[in-house]
C-alpha atoms as a PDB file:
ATOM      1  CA  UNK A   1      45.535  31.846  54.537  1.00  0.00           C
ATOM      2  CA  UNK A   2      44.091  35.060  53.735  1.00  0.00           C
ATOM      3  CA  UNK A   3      45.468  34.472  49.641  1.00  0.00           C
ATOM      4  CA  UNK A   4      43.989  31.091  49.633  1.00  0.00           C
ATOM      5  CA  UNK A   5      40.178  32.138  51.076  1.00  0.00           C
ATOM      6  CA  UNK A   6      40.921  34.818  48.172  1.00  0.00           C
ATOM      7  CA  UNK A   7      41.554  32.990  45.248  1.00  0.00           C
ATOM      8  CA  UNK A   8      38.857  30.307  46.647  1.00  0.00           C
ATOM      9  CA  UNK A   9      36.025  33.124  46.592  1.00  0.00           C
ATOM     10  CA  UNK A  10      37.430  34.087  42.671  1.00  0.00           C
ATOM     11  CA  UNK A  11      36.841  30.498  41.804  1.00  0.00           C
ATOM     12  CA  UNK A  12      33.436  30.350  43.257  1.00  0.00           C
ATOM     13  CA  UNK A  13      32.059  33.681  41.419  1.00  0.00           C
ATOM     14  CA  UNK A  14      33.946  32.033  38.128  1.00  0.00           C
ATOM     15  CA  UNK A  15      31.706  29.082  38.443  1.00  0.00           C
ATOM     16  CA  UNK A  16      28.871  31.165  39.051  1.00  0.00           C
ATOM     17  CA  UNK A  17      29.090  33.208  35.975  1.00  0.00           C
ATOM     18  CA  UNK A  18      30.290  30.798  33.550  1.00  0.00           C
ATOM     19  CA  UNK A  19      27.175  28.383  34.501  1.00  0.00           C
ATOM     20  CA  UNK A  20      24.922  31.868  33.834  1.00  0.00           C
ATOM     21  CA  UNK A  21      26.396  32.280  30.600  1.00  0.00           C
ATOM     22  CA  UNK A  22      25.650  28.590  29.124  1.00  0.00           C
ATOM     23  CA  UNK A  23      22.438  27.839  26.665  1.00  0.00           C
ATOM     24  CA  UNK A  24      19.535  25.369  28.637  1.00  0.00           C
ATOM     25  CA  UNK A  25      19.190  22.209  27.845  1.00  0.00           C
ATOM     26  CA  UNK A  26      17.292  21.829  24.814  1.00  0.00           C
ATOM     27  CA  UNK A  27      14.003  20.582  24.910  1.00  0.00           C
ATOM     28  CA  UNK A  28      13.574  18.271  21.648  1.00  0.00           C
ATOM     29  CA  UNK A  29       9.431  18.234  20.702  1.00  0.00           C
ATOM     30  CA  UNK A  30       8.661  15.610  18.416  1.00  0.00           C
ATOM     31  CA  UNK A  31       6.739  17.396  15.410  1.00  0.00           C
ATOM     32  CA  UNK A  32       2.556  16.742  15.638  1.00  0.00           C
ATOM     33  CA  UNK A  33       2.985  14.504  13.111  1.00  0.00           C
ATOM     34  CA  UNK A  34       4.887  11.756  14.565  1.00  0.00           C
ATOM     35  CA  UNK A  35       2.216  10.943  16.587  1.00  0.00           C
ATOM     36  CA  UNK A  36      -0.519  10.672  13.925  1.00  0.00           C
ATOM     37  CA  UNK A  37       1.463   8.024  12.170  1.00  0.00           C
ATOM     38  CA  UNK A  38       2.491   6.822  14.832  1.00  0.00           C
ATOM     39  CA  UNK A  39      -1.219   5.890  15.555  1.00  0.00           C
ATOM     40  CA  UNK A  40      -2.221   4.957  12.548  1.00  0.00           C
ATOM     41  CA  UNK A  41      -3.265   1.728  10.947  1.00  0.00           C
ATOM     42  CA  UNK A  42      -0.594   0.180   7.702  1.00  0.00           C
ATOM     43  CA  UNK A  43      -3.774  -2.793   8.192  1.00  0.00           C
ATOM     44  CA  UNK A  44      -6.744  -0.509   7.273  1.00  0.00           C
ATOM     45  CA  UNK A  45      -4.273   1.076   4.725  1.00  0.00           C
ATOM     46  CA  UNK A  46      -4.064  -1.509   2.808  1.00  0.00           C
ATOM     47  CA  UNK A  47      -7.731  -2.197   2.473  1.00  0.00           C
ATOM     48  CA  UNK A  48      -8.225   1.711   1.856  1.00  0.00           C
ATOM     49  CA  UNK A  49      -5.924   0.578  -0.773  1.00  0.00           C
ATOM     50  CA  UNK A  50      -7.609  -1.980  -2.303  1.00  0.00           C
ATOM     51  CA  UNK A  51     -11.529   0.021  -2.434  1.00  0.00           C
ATOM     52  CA  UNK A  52     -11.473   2.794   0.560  1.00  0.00           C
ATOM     53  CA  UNK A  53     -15.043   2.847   0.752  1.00  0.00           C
ATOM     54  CA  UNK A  54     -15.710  -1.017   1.399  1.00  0.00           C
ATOM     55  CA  UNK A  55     -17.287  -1.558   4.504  1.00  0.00           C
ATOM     56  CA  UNK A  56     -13.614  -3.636   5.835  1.00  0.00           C
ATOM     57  CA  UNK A  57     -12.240  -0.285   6.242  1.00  0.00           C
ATOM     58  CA  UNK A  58     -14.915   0.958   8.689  1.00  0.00           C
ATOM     59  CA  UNK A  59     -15.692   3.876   5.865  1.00  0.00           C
ATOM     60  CA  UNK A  60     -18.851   5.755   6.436  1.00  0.00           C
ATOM     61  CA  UNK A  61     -21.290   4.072   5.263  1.00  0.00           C
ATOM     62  CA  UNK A  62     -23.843   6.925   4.619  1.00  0.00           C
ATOM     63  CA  UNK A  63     -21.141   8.831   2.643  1.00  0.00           C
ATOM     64  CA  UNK A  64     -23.852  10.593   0.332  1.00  0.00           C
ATOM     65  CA  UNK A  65     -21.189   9.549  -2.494  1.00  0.00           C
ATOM     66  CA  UNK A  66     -20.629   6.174  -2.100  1.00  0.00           C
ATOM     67  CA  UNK A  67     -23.083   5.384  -5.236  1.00  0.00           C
ATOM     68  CA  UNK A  68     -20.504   7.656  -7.520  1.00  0.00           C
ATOM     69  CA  UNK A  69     -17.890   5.363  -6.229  1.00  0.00           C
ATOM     70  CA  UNK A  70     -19.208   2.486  -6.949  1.00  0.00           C
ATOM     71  CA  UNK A  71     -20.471   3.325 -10.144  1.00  0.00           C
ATOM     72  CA  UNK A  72     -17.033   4.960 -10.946  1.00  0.00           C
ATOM     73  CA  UNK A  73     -15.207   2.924  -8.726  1.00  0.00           C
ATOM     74  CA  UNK A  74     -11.665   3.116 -10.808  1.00  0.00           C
ATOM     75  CA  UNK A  75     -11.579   6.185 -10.925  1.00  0.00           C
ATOM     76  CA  UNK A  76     -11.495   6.333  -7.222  1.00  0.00           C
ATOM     77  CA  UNK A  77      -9.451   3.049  -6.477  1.00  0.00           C
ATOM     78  CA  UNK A  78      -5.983   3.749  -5.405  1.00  0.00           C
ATOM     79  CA  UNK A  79      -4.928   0.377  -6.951  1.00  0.00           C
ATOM     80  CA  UNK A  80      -6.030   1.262 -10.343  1.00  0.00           C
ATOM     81  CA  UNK A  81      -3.747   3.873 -10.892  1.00  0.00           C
ATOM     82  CA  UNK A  82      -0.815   2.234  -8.833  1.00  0.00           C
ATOM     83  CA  UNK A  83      -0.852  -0.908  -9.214  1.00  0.00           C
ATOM     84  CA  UNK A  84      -1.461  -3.847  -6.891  1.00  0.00           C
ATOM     85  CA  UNK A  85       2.353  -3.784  -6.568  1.00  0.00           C
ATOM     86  CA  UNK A  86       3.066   0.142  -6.298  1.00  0.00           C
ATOM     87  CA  UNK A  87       5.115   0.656  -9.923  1.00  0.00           C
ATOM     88  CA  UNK A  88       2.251   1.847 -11.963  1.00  0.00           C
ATOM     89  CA  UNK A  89       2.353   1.589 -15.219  1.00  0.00           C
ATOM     90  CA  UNK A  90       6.181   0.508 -14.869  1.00  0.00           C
ATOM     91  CA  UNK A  91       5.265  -3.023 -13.765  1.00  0.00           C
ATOM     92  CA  UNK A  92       2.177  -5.306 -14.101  1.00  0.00           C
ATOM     93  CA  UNK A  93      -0.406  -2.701 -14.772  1.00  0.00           C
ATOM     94  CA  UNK A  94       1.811  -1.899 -18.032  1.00  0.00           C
ATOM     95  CA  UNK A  95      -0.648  -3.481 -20.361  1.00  0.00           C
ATOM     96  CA  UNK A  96      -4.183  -2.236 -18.397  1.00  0.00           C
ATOM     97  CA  UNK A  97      -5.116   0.615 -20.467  1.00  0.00           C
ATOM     98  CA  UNK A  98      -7.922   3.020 -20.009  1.00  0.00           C
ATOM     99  CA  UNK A  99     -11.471   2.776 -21.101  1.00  0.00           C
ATOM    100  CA  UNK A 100     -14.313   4.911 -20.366  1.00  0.00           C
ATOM    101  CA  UNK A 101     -14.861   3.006 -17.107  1.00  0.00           C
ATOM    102  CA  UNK A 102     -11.416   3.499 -15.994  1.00  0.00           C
ATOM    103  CA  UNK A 103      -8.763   5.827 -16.010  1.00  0.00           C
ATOM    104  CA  UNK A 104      -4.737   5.510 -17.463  1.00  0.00           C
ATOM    105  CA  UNK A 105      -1.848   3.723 -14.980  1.00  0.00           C
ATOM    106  CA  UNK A 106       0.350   6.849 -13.570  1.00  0.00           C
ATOM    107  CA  UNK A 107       3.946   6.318 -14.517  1.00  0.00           C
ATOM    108  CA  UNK A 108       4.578   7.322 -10.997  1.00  0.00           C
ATOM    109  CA  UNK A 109       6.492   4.771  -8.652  1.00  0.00           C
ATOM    110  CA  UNK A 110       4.379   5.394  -5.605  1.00  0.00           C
ATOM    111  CA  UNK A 111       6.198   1.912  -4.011  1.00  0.00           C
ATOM    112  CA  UNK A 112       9.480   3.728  -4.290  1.00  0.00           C
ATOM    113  CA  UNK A 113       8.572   7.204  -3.594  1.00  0.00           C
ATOM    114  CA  UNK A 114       7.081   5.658  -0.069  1.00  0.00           C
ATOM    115  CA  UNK A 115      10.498   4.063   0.815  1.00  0.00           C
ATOM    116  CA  UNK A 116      12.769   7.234   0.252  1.00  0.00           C
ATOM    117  CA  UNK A 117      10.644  10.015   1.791  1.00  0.00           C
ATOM    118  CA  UNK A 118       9.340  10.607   5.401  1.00  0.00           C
ATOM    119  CA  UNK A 119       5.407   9.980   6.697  1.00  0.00           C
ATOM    120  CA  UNK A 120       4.786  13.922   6.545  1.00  0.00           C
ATOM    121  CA  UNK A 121       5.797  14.133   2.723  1.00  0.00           C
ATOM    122  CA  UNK A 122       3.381  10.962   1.551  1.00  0.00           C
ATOM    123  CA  UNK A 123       1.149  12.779   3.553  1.00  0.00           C
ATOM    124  CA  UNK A 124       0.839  16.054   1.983  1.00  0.00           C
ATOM    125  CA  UNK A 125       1.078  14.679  -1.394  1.00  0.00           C
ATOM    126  CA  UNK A 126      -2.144  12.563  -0.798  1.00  0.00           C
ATOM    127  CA  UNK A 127      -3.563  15.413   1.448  1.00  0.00           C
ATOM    128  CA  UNK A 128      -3.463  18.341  -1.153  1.00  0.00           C
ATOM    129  CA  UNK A 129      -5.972  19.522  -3.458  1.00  0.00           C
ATOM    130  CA  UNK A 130      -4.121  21.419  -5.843  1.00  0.00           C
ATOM    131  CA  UNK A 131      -4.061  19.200  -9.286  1.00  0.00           C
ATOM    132  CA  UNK A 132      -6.419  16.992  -7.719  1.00  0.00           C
ATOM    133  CA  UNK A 133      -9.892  16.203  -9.644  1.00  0.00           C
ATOM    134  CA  UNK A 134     -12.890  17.269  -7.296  1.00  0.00           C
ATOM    135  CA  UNK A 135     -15.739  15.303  -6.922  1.00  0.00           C
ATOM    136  CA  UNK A 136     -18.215  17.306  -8.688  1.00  0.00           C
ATOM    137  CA  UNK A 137     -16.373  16.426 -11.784  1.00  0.00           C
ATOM    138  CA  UNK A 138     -18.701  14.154 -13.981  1.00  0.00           C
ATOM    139  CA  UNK A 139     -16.930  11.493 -14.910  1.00  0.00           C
ATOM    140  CA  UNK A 140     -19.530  10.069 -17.512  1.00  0.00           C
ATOM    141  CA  UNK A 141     -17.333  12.585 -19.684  1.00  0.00           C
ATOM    142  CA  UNK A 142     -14.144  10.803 -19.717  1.00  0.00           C
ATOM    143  CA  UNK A 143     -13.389   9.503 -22.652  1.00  0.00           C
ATOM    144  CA  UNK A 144      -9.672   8.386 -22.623  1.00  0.00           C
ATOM    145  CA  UNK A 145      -8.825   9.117 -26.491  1.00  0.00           C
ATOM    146  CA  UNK A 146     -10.593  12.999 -26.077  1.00  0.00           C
ATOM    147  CA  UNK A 147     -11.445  13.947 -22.473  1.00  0.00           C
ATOM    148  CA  UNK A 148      -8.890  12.626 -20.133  1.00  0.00           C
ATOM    149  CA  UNK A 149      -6.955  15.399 -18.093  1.00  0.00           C
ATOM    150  CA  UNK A 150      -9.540  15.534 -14.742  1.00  0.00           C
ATOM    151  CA  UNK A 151     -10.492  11.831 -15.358  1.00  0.00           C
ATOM    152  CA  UNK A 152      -6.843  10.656 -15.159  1.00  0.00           C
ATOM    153  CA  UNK A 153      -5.795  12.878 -12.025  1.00  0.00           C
ATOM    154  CA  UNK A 154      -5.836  11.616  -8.665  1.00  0.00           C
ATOM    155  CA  UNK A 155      -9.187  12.595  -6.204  1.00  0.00           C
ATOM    156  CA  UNK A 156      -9.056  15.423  -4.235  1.00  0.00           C
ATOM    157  CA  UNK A 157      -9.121  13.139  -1.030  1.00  0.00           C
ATOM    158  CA  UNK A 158      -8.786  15.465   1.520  1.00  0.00           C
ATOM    159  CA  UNK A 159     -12.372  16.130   0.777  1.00  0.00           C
ATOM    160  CA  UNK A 160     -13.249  12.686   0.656  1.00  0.00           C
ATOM    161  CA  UNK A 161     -11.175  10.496   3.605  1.00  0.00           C
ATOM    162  CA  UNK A 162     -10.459  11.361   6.936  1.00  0.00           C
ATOM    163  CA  UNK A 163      -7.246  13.015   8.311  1.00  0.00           C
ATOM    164  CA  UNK A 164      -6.672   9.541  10.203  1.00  0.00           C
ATOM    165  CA  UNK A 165      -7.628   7.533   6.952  1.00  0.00           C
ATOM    166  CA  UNK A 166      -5.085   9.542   5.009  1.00  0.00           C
ATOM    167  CA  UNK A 167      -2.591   8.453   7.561  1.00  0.00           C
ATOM    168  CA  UNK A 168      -3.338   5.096   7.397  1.00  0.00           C
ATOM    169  CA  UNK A 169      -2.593   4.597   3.998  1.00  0.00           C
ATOM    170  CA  UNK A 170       0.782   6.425   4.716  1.00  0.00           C
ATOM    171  CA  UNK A 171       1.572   3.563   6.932  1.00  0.00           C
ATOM    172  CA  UNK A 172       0.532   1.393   4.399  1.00  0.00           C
ATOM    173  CA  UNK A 173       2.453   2.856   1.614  1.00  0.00           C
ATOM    174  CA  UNK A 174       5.439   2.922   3.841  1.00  0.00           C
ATOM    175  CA  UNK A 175       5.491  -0.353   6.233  1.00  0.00           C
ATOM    176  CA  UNK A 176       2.550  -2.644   4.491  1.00  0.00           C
ATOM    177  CA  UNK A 177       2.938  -2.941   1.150  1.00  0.00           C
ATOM    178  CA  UNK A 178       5.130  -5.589  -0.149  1.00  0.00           C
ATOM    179  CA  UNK A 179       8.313  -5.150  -2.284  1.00  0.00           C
ATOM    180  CA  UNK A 180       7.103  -7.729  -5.085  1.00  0.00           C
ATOM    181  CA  UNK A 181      10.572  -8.296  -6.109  1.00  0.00           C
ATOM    182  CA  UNK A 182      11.207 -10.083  -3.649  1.00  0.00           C
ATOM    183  CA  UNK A 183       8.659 -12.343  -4.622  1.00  0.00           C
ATOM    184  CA  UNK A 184       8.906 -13.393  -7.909  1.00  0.00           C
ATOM    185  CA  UNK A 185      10.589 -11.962 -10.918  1.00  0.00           C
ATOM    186  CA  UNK A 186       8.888 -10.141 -13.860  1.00  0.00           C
ATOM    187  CA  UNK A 187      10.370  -9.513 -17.297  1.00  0.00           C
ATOM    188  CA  UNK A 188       8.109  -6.279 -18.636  1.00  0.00           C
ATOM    189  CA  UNK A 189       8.420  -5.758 -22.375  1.00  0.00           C
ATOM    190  CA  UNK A 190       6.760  -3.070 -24.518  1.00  0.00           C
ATOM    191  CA  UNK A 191       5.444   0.057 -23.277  1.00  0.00           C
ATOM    192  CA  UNK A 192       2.055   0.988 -21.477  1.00  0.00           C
ATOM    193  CA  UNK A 193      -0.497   0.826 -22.671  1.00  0.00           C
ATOM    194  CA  UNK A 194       0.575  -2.548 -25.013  1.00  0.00           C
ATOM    195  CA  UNK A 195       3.351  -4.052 -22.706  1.00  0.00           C
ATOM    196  CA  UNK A 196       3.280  -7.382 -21.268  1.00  0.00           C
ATOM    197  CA  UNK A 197       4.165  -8.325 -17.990  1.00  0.00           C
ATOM    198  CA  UNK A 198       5.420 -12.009 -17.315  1.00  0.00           C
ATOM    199  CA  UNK A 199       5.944 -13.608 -14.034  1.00  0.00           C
ATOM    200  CA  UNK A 200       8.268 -16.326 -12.991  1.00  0.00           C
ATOM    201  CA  UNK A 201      10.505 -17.849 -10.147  1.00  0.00           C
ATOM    202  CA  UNK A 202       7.585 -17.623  -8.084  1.00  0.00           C
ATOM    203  CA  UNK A 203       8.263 -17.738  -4.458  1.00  0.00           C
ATOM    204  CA  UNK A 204      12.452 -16.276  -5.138  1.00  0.00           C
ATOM    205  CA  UNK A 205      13.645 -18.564  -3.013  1.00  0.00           C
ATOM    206  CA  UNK A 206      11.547 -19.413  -0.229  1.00  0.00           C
ATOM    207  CA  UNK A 207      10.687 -22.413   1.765  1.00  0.00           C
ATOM    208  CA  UNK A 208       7.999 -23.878  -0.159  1.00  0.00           C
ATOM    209  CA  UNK A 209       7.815 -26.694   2.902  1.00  0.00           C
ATOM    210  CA  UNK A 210       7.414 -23.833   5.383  1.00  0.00           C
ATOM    211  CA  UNK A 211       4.836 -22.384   2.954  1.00  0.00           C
ATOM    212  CA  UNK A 212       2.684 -25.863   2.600  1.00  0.00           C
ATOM    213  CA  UNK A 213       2.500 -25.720   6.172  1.00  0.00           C
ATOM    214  CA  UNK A 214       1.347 -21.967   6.342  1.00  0.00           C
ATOM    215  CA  UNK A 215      -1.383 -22.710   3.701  1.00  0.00           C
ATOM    216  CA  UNK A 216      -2.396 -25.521   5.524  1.00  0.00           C
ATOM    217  CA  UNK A 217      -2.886 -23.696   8.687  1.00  0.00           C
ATOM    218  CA  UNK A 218      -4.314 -21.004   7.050  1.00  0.00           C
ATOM    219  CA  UNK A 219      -5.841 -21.549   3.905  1.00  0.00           C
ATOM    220  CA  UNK A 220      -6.777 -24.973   3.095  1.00  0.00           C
ATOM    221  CA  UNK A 221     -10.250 -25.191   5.043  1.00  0.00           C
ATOM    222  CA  UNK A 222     -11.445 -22.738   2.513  1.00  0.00           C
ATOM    223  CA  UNK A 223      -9.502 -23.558  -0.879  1.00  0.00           C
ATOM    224  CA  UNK A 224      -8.755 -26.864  -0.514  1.00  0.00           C
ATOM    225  CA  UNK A 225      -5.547 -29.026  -0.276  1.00  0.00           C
ATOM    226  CA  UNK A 226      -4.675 -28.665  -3.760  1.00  0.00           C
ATOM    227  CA  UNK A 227      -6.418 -24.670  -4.048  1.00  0.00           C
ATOM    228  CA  UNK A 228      -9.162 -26.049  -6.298  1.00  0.00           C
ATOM    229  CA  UNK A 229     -12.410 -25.943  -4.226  1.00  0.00           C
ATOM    230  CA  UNK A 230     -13.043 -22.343  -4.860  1.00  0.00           C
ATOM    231  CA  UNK A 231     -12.552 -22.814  -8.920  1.00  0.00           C
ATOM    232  CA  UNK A 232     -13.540 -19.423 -10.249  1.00  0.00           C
ATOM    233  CA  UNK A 233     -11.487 -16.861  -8.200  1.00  0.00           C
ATOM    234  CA  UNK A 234     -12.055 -13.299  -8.617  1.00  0.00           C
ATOM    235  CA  UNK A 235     -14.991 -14.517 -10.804  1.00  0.00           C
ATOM    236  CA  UNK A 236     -12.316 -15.834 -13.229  1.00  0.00           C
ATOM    237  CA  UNK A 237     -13.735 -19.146 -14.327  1.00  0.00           C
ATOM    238  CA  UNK A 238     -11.311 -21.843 -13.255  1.00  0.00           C
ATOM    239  CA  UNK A 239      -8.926 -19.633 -11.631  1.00  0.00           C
ATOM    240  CA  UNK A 240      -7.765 -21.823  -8.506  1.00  0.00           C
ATOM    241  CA  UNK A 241      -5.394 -20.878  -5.682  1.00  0.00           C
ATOM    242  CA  UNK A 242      -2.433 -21.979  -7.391  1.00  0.00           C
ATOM    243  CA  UNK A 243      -3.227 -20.771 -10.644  1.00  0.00           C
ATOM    244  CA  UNK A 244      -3.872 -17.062  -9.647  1.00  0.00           C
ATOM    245  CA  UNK A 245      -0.824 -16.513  -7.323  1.00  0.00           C
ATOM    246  CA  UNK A 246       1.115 -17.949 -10.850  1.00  0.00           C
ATOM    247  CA  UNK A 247      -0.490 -15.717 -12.815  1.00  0.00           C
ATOM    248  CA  UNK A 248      -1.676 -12.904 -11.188  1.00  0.00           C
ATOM    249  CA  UNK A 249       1.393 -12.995  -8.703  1.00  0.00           C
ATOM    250  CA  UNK A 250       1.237  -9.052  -8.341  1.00  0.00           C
ATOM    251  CA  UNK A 251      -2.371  -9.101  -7.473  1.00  0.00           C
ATOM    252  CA  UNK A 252      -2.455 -12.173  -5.754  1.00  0.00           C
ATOM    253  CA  UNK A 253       0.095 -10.653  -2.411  1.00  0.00           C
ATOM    254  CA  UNK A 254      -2.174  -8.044  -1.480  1.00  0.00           C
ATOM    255  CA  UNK A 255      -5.233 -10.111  -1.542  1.00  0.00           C
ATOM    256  CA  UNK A 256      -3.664 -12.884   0.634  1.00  0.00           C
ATOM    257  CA  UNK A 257      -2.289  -9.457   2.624  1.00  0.00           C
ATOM    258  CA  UNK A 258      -5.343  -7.371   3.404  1.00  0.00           C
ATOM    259  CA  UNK A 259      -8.310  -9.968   1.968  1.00  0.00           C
ATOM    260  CA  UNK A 260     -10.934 -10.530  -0.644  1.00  0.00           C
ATOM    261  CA  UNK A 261     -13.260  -7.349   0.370  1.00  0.00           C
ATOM    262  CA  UNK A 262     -16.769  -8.121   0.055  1.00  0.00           C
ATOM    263  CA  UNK A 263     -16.379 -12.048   0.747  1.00  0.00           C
ATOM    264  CA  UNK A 264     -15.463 -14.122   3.320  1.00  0.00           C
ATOM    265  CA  UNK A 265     -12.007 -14.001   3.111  1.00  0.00           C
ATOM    266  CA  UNK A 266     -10.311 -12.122   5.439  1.00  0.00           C
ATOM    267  CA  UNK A 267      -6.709 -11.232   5.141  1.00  0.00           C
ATOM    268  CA  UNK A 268      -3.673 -12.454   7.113  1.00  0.00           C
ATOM    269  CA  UNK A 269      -2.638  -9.246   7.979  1.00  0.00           C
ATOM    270  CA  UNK A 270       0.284 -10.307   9.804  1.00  0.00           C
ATOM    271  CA  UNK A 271       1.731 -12.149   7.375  1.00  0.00           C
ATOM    272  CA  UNK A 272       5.781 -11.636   6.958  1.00  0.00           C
ATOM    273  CA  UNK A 273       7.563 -11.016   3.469  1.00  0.00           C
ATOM    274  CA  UNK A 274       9.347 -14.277   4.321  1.00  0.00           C
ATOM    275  CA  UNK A 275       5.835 -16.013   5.021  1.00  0.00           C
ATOM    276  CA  UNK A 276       4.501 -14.997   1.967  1.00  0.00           C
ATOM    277  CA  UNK A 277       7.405 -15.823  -0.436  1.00  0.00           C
ATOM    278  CA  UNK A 278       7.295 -19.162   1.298  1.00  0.00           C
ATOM    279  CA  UNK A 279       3.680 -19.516   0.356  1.00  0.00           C
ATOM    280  CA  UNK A 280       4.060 -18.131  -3.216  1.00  0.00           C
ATOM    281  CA  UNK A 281       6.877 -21.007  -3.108  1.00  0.00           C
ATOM    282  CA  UNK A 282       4.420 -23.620  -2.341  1.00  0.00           C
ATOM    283  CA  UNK A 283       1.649 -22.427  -4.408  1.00  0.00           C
ATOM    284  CA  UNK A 284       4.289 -22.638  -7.576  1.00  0.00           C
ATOM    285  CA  UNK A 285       4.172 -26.057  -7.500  1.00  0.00           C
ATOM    286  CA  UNK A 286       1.817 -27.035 -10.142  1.00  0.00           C
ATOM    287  CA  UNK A 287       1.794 -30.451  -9.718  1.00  0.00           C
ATOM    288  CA  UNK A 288       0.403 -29.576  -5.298  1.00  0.00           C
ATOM    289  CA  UNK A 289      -1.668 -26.712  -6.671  1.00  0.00           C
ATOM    290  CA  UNK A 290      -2.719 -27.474 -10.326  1.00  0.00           C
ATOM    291  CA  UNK A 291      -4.402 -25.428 -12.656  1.00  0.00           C
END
């Protein structure tokens, strides 16, 4: 009896000091971050996108610079230098060259640098001001054949948009904008800035019934059942529904997406890839949607 209480009380102590000598649980704390894009808006993003200081995005409107933005508004755009579709001067901005008004289309892929890096990277690279052009620059200067290094580098933004604002267009970049290629097909020829970009297959292969429907739902009471009561889109003259999304297919996503700032069209911001290659579908149809 006397063996057994013995090797009992060994087993005890054992138990006792083994337990001492493991690590605590480890308490996992989610980096700052996480919550800040967790937070943020891929909606206001994509308007920041499109012309950050538009009054959509709920930008400050008494921003003492907002007149250098608008009178140098490329230069500012994120769109100009990306692209409505992300692939710069890779895709459908490979023909837009510069001009004293505007700056050149970055080769950079911003669309596929967004997919294959985390929130905190996209964020720092927009964030930083090192290589950035600061606003005191004067851009009446540029002149894209001799004076072009400042006026072609991206804004120092972290001077001019908010921490959250920054974020939002991370969310954008990586959850809002659109993989066009899954939306129609383009055949790019040349190089920038003389290449030429032509769209086709319109609508891959979506439902172009399911994307009738959609436009009628959503669209129609403004543009018409056949996308011709609104004639001069994007101050095009005779640019109808049908005939933009055919040829301006790369533009035409994010406009439907986030909306025509300054007008009355507001964008269908929770519009699905699927919806909107069903409505592409539809609005391929030139014989529905004519020129």
């Amino acid at each position: 009896m006397k063996t057994l209480k013995f090797f009992m009380a060994i087993m005890v102590l054992a138990a006792i000091f083994s337990s001492c000598g493991k690590d605590p649980v480890p308490v996992v704390v989610e980096p700052e971050w996480k919550a800040e894009y967790a937070e943020a808006s891929a909606t206001n993003g994509g308007i920041l996108y499109d012309k950050f200081w538009a009054e959509e995005s709920n930008f400050d409107q008494t921003n003492t610079n907002i007149p250098a933005f608008k009178a140098k508004g490329d230069f500012f755009r994120c769109k100009q230098c990306h692209g409505w579709d992300g692939l710069g001067n890779q895709g459908a901005y490979i023909n837009r060259a510069p001009k004293a008004n505007r700056p050149r289309v970055t080769g950079f892929n911003i669309y596929q640098y967004a997919q294959a890096n985390e929130p905190n990277v996209i964020f720092d690279m927009l964030n930083k001001t090192a290589g950035r052009r600061a606003m005191s620059y004067d851009l009446s200067t540029y002149d894209p054949a001799t004076n072009f290094t400042e006026g072609d580098k991206m804004p120092d933004f972290s001077k001019i948009l908010t921490i959250h604002q920054i974020w939002d267009i991370v969310k954008f970049l990586k959850t809002g904008m659109m993989d066009v290629t899954k939306l129609y097909d383009a055949t790019y020829t040349g190089a920038y800035p003389t290449g030429k970009a032509v769209f086709s297959n319109v609508g891959t292969d979506g439902d172009a019934t399911a994307g009738l429907a959609y436009y009628n739902a959503g669209c129609k009471m403004c543009h018409g059942t056949d996308g011709t009561t609104i004639p001069d889109l994007d101050a095009t003259p005779g640019m109808t529904a049908g005939k933009f999304v055919r040829k301006k297919s790369n533009e035409a996503q994010h406009k439907i997406h986030y909306g025509q700032l300054g007008s009355i069209m507001a964008g269908k911001f929770a519009i699905t890839p699927t919806e909107m290659k069903n409505l592409y579908k539809a609005l391929n149809d030139t014989v529905v949607f004519p020129n």
